[in-house]
Protein backbone atom coordinates (compact mmCIF):
# COMPACT_ATOMS: atom_id res chain seq x y z
CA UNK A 1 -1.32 5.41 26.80
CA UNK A 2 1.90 5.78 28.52
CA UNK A 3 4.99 6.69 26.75
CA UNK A 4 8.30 5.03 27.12
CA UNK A 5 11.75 6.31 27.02
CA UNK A 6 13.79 5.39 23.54
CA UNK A 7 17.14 6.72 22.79
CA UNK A 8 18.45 6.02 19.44
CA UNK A 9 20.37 7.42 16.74
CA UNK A 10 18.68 7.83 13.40
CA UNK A 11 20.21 8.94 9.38
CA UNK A 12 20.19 12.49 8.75
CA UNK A 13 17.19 11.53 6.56
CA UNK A 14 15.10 10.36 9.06
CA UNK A 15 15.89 12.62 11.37
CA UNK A 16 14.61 15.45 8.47
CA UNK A 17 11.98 13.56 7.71
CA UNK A 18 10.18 13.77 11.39
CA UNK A 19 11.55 17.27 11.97
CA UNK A 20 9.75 18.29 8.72
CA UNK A 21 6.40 16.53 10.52
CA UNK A 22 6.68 18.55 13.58
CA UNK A 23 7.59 21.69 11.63
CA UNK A 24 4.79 21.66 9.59
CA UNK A 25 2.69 20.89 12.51
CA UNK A 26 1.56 17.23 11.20
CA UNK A 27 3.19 16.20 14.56
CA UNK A 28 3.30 17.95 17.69
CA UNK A 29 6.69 16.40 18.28
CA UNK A 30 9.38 14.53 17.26
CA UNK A 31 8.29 11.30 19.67
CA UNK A 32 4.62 11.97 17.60
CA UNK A 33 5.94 11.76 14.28
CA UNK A 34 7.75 9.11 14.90
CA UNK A 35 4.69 7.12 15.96
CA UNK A 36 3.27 8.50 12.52
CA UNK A 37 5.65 7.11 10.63
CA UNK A 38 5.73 3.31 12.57
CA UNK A 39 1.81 3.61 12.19
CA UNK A 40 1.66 1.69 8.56
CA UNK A 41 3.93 -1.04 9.54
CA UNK A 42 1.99 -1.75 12.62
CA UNK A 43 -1.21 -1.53 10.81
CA UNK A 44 0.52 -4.21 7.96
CA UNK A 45 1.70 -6.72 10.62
CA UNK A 46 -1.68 -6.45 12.39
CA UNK A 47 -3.63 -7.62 9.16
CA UNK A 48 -1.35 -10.24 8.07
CA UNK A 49 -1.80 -11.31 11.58
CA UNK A 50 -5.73 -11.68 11.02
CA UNK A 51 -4.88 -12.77 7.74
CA UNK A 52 -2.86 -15.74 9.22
CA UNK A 53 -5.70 -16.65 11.77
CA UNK A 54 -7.96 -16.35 9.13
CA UNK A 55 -6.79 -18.76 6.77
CA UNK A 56 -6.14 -21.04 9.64
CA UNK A 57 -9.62 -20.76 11.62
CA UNK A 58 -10.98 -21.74 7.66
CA UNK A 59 -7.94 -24.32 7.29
CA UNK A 60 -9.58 -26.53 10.32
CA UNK A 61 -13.46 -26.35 9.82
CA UNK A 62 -15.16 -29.03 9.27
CA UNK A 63 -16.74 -29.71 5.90
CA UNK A 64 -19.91 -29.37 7.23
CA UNK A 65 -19.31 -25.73 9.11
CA UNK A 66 -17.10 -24.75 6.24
CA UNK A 67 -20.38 -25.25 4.07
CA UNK A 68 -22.07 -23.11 6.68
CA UNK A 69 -19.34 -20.49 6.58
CA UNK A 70 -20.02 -20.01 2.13
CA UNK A 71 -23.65 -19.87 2.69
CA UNK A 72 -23.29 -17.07 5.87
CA UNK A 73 -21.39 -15.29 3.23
CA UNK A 74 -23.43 -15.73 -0.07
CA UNK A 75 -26.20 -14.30 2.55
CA UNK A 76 -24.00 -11.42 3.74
CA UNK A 77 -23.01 -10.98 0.09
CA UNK A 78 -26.43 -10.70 -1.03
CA UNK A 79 -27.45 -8.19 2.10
CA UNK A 80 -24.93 -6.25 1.20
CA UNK A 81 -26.28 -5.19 -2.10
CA UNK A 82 -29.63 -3.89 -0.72
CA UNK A 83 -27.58 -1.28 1.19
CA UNK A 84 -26.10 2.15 -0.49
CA UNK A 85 -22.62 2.71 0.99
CA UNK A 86 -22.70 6.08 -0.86
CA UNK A 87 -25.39 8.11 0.85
């Protein structure tokens, strides 16, 4: 992916903070760690994004493919159990 130029000034904190990354080699440089560290939020507003269209994809079905929707699940559900996650 192609990187783009940010310039910006950051607390002393921060700035530690991703220095610390790079120095201890979790990040291979300061533009890495912080990418690290904006991971999580982007990961959080990504699922309440799916959790939005979720609720709303299940907010407009129709009773009758909303009835189809519980049983595909009780059948996934009850798939599920056959299979050890574990091994």
């Amino acid at each position: 992916m192609p990187r783009h130029k940010l310039s910006t000034t950051v607390s002393a904190d921060t700035y530690s903070f991703l220095q610390m990354l790079v120095d201890t080699g979790k990040a291979a440089s300061i533009a890495e760690a912080v990418d690290m560290a904006v991971q999580p939020a982007r990961r959080a507003v990504n699922r309440a994004r799916l959790e939005e269209a979720t609720a709303a994809y299940f907010a407009r079905l129709s009773p009758r493919a909303a009835a189809q929707e519980r049983k595909l699940g009780a059948a996934l559900s009850r798939s599920t159990k056959k299979v050890d996650f574990d091994s």
